[in-house]
Protein backbone atom coordinates (compact mmCIF):
# COMPACT_ATOMS: atom_id res chain seq x y z
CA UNK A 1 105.64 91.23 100.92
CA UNK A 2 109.02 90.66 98.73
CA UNK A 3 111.87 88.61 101.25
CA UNK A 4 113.86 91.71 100.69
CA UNK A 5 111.58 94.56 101.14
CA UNK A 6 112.82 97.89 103.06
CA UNK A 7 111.52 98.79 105.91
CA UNK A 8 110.93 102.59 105.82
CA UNK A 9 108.31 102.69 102.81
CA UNK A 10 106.36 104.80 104.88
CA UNK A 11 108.92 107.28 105.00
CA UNK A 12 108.68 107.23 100.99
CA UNK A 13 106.83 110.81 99.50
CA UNK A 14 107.50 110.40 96.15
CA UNK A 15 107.55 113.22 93.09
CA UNK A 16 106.17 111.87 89.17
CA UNK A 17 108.32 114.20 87.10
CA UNK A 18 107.02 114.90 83.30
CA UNK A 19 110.58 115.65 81.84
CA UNK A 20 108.76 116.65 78.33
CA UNK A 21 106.99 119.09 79.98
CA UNK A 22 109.69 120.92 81.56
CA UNK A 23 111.72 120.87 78.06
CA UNK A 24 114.01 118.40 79.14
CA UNK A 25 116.77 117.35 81.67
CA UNK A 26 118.51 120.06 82.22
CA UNK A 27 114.88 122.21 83.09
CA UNK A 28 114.30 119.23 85.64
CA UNK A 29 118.03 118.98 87.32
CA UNK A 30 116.92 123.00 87.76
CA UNK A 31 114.04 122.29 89.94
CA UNK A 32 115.38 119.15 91.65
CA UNK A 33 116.40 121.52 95.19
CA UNK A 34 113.18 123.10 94.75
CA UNK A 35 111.10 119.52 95.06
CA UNK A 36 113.44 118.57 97.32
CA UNK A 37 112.49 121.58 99.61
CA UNK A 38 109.06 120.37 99.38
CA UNK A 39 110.19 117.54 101.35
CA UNK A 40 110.23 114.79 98.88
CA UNK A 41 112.54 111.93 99.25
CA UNK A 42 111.89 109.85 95.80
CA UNK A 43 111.61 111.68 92.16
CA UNK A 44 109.93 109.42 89.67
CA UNK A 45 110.39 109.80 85.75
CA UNK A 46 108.07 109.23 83.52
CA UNK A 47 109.50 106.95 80.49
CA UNK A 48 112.55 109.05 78.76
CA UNK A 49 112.56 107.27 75.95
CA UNK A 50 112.04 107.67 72.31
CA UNK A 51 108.09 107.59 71.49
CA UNK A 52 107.02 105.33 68.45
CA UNK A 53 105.69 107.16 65.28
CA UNK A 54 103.24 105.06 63.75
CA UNK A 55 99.27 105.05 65.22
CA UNK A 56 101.33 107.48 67.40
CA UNK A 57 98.64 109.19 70.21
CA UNK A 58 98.87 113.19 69.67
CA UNK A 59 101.79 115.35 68.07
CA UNK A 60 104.69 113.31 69.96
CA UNK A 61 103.39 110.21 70.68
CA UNK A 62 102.66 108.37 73.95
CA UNK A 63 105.53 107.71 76.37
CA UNK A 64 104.70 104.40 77.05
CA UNK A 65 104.60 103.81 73.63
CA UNK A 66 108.39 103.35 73.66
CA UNK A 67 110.68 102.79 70.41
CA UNK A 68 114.10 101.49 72.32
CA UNK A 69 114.06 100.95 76.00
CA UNK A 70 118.21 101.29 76.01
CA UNK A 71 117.72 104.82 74.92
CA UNK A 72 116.78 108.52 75.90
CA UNK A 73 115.09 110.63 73.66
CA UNK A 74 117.28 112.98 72.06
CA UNK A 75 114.54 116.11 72.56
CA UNK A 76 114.70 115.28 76.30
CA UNK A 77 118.82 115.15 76.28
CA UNK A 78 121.65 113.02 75.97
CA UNK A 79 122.59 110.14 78.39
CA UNK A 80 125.24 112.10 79.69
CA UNK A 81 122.61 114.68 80.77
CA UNK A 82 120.32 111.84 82.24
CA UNK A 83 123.17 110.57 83.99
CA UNK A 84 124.14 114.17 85.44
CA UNK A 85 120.88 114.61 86.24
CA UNK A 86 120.46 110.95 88.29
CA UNK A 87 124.05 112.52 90.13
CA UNK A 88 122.41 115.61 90.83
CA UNK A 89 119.75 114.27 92.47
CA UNK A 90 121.97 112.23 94.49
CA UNK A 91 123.81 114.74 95.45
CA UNK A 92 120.97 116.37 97.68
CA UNK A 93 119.41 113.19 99.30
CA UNK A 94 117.09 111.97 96.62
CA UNK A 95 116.35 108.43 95.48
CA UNK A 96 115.52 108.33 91.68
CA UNK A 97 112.91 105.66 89.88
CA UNK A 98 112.85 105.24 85.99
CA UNK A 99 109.25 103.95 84.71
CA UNK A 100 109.38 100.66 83.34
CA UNK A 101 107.03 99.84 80.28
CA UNK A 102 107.60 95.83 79.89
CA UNK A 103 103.98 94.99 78.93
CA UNK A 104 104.00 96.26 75.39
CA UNK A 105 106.46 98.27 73.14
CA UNK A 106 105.81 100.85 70.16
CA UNK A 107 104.41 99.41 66.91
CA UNK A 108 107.43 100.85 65.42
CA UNK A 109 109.95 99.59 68.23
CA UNK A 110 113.53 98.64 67.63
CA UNK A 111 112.16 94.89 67.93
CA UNK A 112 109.47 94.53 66.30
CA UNK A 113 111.42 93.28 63.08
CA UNK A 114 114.48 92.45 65.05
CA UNK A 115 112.63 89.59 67.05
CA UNK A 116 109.22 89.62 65.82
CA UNK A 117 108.67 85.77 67.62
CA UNK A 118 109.25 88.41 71.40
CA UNK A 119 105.50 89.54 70.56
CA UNK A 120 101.70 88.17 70.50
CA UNK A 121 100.30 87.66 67.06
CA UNK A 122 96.77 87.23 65.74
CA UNK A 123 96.26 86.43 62.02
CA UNK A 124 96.64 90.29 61.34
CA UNK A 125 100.16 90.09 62.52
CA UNK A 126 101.52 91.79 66.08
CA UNK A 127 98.52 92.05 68.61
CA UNK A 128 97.83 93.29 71.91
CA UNK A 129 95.42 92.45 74.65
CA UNK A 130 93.77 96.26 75.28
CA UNK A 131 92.56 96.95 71.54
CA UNK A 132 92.36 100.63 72.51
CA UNK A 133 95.83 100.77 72.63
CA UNK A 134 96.60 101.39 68.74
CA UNK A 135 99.97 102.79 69.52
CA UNK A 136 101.83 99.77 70.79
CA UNK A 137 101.98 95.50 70.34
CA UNK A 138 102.54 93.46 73.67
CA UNK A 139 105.25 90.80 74.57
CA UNK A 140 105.13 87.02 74.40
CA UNK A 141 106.32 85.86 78.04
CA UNK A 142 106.19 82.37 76.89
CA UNK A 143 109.26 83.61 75.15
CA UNK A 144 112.66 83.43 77.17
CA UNK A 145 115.08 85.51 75.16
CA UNK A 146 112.33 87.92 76.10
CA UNK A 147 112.82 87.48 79.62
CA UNK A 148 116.65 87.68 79.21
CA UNK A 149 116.42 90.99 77.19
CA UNK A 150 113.92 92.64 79.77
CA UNK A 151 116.20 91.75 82.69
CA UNK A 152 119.39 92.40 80.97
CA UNK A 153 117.64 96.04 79.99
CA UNK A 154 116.67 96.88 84.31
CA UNK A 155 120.77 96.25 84.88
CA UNK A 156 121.86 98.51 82.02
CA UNK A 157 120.10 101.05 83.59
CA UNK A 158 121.45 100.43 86.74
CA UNK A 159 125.17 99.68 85.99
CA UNK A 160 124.99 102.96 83.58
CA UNK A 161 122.96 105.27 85.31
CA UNK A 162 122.91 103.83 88.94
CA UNK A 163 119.21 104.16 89.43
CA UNK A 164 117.63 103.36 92.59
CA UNK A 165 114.07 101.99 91.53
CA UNK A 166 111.52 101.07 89.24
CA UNK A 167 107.67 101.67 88.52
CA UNK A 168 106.59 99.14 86.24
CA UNK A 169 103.85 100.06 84.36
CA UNK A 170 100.43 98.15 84.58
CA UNK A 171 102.69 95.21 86.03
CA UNK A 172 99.83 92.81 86.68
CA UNK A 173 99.33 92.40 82.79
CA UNK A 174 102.68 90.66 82.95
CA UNK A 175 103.45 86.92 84.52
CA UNK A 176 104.14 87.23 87.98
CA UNK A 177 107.00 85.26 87.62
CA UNK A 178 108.78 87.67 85.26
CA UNK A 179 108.81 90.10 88.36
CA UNK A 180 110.32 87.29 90.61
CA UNK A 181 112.82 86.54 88.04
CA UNK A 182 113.94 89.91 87.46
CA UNK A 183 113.86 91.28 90.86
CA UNK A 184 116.39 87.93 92.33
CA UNK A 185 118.74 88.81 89.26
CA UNK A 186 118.53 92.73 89.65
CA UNK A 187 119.21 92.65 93.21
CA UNK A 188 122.03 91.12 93.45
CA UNK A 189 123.22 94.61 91.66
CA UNK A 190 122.18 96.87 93.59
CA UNK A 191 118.80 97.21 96.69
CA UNK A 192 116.06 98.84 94.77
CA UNK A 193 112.57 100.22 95.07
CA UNK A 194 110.22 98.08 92.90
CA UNK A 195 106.68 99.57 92.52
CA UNK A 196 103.49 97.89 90.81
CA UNK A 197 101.17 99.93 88.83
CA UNK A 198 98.21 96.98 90.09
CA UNK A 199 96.08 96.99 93.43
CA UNK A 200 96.32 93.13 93.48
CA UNK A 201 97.22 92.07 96.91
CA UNK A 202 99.73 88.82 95.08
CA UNK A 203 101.65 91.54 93.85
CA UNK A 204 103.22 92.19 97.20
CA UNK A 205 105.23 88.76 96.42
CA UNK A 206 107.70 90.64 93.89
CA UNK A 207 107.10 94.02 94.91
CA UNK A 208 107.54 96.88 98.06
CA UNK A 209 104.34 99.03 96.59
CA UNK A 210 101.27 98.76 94.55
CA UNK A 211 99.34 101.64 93.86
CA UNK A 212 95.72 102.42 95.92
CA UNK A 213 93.62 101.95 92.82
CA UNK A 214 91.31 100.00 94.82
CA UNK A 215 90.72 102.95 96.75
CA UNK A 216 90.80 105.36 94.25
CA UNK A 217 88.57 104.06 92.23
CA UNK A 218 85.99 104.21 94.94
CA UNK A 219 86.65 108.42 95.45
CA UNK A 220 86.32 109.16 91.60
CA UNK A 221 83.13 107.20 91.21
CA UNK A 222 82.40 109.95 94.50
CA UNK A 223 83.50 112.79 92.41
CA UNK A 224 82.09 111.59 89.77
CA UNK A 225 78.19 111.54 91.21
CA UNK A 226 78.45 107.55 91.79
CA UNK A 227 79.54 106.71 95.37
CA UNK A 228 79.36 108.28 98.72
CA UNK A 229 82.53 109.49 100.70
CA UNK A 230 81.67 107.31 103.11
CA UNK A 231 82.06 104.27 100.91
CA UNK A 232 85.27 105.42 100.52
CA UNK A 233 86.08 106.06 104.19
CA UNK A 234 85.14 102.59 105.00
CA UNK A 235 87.06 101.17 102.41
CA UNK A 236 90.62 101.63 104.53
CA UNK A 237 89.24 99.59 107.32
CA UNK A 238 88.83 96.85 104.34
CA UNK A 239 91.95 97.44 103.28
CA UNK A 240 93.65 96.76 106.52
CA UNK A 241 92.25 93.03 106.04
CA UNK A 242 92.80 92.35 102.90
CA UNK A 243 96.76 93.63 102.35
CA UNK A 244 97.59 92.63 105.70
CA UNK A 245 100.19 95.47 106.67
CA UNK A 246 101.58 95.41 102.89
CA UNK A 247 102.19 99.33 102.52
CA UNK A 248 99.85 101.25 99.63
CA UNK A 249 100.91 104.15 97.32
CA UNK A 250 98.42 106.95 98.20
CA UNK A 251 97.68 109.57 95.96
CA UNK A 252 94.78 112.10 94.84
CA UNK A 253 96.31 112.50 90.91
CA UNK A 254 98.77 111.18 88.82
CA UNK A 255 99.35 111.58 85.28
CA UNK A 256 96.52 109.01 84.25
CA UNK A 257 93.89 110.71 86.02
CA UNK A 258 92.42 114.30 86.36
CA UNK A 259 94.13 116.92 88.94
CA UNK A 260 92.48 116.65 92.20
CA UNK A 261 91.96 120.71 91.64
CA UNK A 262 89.98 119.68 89.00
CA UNK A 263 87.41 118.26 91.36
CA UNK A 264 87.68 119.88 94.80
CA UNK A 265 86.66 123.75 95.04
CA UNK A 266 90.00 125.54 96.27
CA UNK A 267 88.70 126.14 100.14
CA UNK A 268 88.34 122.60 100.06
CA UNK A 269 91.96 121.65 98.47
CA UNK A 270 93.92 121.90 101.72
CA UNK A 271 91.56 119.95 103.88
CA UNK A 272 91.87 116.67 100.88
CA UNK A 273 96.17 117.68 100.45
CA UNK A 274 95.74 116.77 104.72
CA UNK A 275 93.88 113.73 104.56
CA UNK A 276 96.28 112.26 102.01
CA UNK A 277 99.38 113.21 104.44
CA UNK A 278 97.66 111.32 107.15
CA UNK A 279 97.04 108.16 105.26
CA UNK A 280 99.14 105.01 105.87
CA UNK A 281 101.16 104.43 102.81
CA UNK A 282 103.60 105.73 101.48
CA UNK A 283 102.68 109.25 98.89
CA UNK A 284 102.66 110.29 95.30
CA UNK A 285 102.92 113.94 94.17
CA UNK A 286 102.41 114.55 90.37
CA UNK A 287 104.39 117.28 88.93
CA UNK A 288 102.71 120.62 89.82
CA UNK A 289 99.82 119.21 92.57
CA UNK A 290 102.19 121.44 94.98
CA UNK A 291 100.94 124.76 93.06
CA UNK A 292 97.30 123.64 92.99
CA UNK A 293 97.13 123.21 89.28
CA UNK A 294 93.84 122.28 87.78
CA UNK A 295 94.50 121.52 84.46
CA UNK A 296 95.69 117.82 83.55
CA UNK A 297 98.92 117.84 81.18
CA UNK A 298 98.62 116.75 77.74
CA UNK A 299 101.01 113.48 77.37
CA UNK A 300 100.29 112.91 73.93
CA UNK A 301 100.62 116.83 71.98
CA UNK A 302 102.65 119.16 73.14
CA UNK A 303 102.71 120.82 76.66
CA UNK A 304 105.55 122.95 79.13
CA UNK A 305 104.88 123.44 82.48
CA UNK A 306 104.09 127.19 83.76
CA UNK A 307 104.08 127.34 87.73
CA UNK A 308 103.53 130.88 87.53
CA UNK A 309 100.41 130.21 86.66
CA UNK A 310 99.84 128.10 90.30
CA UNK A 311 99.49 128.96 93.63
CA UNK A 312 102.97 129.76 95.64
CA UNK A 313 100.74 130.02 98.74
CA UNK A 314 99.72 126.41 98.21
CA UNK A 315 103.35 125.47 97.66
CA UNK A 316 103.77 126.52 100.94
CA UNK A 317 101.30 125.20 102.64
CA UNK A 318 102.54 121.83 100.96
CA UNK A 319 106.09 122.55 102.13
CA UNK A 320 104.97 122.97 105.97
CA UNK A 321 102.82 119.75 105.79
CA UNK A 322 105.15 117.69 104.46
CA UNK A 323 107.70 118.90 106.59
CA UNK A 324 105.08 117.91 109.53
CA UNK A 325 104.62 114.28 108.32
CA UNK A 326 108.62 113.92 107.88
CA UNK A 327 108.64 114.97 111.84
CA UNK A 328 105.73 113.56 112.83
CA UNK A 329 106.45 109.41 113.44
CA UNK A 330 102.81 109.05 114.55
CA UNK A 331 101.92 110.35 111.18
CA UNK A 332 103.86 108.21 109.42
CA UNK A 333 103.84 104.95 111.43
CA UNK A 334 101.06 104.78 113.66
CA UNK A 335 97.98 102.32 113.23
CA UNK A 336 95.25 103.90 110.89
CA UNK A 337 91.79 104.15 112.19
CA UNK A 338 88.46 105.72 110.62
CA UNK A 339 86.34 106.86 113.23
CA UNK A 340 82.83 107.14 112.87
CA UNK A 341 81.34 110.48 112.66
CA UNK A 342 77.82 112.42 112.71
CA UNK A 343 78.00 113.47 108.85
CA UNK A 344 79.60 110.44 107.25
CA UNK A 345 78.76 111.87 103.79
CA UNK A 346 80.51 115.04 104.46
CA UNK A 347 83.18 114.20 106.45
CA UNK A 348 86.01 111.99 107.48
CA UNK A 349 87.91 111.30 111.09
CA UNK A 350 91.46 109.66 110.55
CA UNK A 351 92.92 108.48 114.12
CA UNK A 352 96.48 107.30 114.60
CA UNK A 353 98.15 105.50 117.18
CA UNK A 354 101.74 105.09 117.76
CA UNK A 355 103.05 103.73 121.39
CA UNK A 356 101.43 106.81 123.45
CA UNK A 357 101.51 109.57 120.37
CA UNK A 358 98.14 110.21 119.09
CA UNK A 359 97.66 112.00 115.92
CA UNK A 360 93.58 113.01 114.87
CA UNK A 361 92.49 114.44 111.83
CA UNK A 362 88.94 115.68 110.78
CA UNK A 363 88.40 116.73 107.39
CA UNK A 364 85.06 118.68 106.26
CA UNK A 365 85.74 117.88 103.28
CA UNK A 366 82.21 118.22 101.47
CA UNK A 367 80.24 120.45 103.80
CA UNK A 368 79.89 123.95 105.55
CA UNK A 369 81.55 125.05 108.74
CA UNK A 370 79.44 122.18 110.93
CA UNK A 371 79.67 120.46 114.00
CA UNK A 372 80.84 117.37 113.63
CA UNK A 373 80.39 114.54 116.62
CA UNK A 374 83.04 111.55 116.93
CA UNK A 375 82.14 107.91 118.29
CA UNK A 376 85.99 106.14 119.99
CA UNK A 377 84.00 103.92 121.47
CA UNK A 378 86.47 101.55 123.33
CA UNK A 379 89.03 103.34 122.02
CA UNK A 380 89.20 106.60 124.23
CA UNK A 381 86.05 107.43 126.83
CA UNK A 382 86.00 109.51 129.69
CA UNK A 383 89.21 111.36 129.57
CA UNK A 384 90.95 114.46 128.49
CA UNK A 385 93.12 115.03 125.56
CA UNK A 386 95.73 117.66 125.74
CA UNK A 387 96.34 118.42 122.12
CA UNK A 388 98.45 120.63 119.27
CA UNK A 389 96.12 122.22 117.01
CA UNK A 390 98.56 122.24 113.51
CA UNK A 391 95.92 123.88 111.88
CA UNK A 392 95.52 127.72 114.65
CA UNK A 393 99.19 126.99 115.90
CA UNK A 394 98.08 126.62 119.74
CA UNK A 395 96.92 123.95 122.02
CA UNK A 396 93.69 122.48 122.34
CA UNK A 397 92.53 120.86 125.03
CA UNK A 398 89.50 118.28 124.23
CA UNK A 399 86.77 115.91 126.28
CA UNK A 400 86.13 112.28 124.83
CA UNK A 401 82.89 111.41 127.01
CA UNK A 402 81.77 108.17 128.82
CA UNK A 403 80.15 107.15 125.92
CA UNK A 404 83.30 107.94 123.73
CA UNK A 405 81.71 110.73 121.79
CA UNK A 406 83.39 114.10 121.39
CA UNK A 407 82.10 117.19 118.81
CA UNK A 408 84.12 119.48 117.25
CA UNK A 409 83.74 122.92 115.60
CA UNK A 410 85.03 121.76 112.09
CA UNK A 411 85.27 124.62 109.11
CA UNK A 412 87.39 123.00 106.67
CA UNK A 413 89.69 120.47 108.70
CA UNK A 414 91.35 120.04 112.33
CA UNK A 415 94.61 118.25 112.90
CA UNK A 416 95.82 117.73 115.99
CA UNK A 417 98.34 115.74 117.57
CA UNK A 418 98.98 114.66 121.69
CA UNK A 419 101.10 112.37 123.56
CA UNK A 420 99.01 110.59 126.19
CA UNK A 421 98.93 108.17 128.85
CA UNK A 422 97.22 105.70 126.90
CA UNK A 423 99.04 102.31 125.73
């Protein structure tokens, strides 16, 4: 990990706030108590920035198809707003990140004709490297007025707006040596929060957080008919090799990918909203996953936010689980196990560990009310568990065999927690 990374990432539940869609910053400094209330700790804004206009995606253009990276868009506010609206958040305990788009700008940007030498070039003029992308023309990092300019644009936003992170936008298309650069110059500024849109484990040299792509990836080829949940379950204990206690950004939707509503039936929505608390990481919520919202925001035409529409029972279910994990050390801190179970295809069993605490957490998350047997092995055998059930409110008291197998009555999910005698 980065020489300077903080130590409480885990603590980290983040909020990815869609400032278009709420109308602008003043809508979004009105909700700020209410996501803070859902016990976030971190809001997140999408790029506030003017949108280019030519090969422009949709009505208003993609955000991360940005015209002038030293500017707000003036539909969204002014930067006295944004800057009220960074205080605000301040005000009641919460961190704010700006999204950083470095790889590429607009086709249109405030560069392009300024310093046309800052950009690739094929014989047809400005290029880019994903020929989808229509909208914008990437950078030239062999350039190092470039560099300058890109660093020099992370401190104004600091110094002006006093920011307290960044999410840098499909970072691993840039050199890795830009990140090192600008993170050494940035932080002598201010301590910051730098998080790569990448799953690749080198990115951990210039940054706290990458994003769990690698794992994601795996559950929507699930939902999409082409993987098992258990390849997925299996692919934490991988995970736990391969990043070597670097901490992961969990999520189950973010503004790239469908609403996890759109995929899991609603009995089944609180049971997956549980499994992501209990993961080791650090956690993403997109703007509206708190009401259970199904349908994915359009980025590119435009789109407001109506949370009437969602569920305000969800929101408080949300609420009272993330108020758990904020409580809960075990849940935040303790070493993540999958435990094999009797329906791997059906199910998953998240133990973990902390000192003596003990935190366990079955989900059923593709089948009927079921049995569902558990194999500790060395872990736990022939004892007693004294247990909280979260789910009923109540104790419950549990029997781990000789062999280390224990079955539970599982309808949707069980999470219980127990302090035991076990080191």
């Amino acid at each position: 990990m980065a020489l300077n990374t903080p130590e409480n990432l885990e603590d980290m539940v983040i909020y990815e706030v869609f400032a278009r869609a709420y109308g602008g910053f003043s809508a979004v400094e009105e909700d700020l108590e209410r996501i803070k209330k859902l016990g976030v700790n971190t809001v997140w804004f999408m790029p506030i920035h003017p949108a280019g206009k030519i090969n422009a995606k949709g009505t208003l253009g993609s955000p991360y198809a940005i015209r002038d990276y030293r500017a707000v868009d003036p539909h969204l506010g002014t930067d006295e707003d944004f800057k009220h609206l960074v205080s605000s958040a301040h005000s009641i305990g919460l961190k704010v990140m700006m999204d950083v788009v470095f790889n590429h700008m607009a086709v249109d940007s405030v560069l392009i004709n300024e310093h046309p030498e800052w950009f690739l070039h094929d014989e047809n003029g400005p290029s880019r490297k994903v020929k989808d992308w229509t909208d914008v023309v990437d950078f030239d990092f062999s350039n190092f007025e470039l560099m300058e300019y890109l660093v020099d644009t992370l401190k104004f936003w600091i110094r002006k707006f006093d920011v307290d992170g960044f999410r840098c936008d499909v970072a691993g298309l840039i050199p890795i040596t830009f990140w090192h650069r600008a993170r050494a110059e940035v932080s002598e500024l201010k301590k910051l929060i730098w998080l790569s849109e990448s799953k690749e484990p080198y990115m951990y040299q210039a940054f706290d957080l990458t994003y769990d792509y690698d794992g994601y990836d795996i559950l929507k080829a699930h939902f999409n008919g082409k993987g098992s949940l258990n390849d997925y379950s299996m692919h934490f204990e991988y995970q736990k090799q391969v990043f070597n206690g670097n901490v992961k950004l969990r999520f189950l939707e973010n503004h790239d990918q469908e609403r996890i509503a759109h995929y899991v039936s609603t009995d089944k929505l609180q049971a997956w909203t549980t499994f992501l608390a209990v993961q080791k990481g650090a956690l993403l919520l997109y703007n509206g996953q708190e009401f259970a919202l199904s349908d994915k925001p359009d980025i590119f035409n435009e789109y407001r936010f109506d949370f009437s529409k969602g569920d305000t029972n969800f929101e408080i279910f949300m609420k009272e689980l993330l108020t758990l994990r904020n409580q809960t050390e075990v849940m935040r801190y303790g070493q993540m196990h999958i435990i094999k179970n009797s329906v791997p295809n059906e199910a998953i069993a998240v133990f973990r560990k902390m000192a003596n605490s003990i935190l366990l957490y079955i989900g059923n998350l593709e089948g009927e009310p079921q049995k569902i047997t558990l194999e500790f092995e060395r872990k736990f055998s022939d004892t007693y568990i004294h247990a909280f059930d979260h789910v009923k409110n109540k104790p419950h008291t549990f029997y781990i065999n000789k062999d280390g197998k224990v079955t539970f009555d599982v309808n949707d999910y069980l999470l219980l927690s127990s302090v035991t005698e076990n080191e």
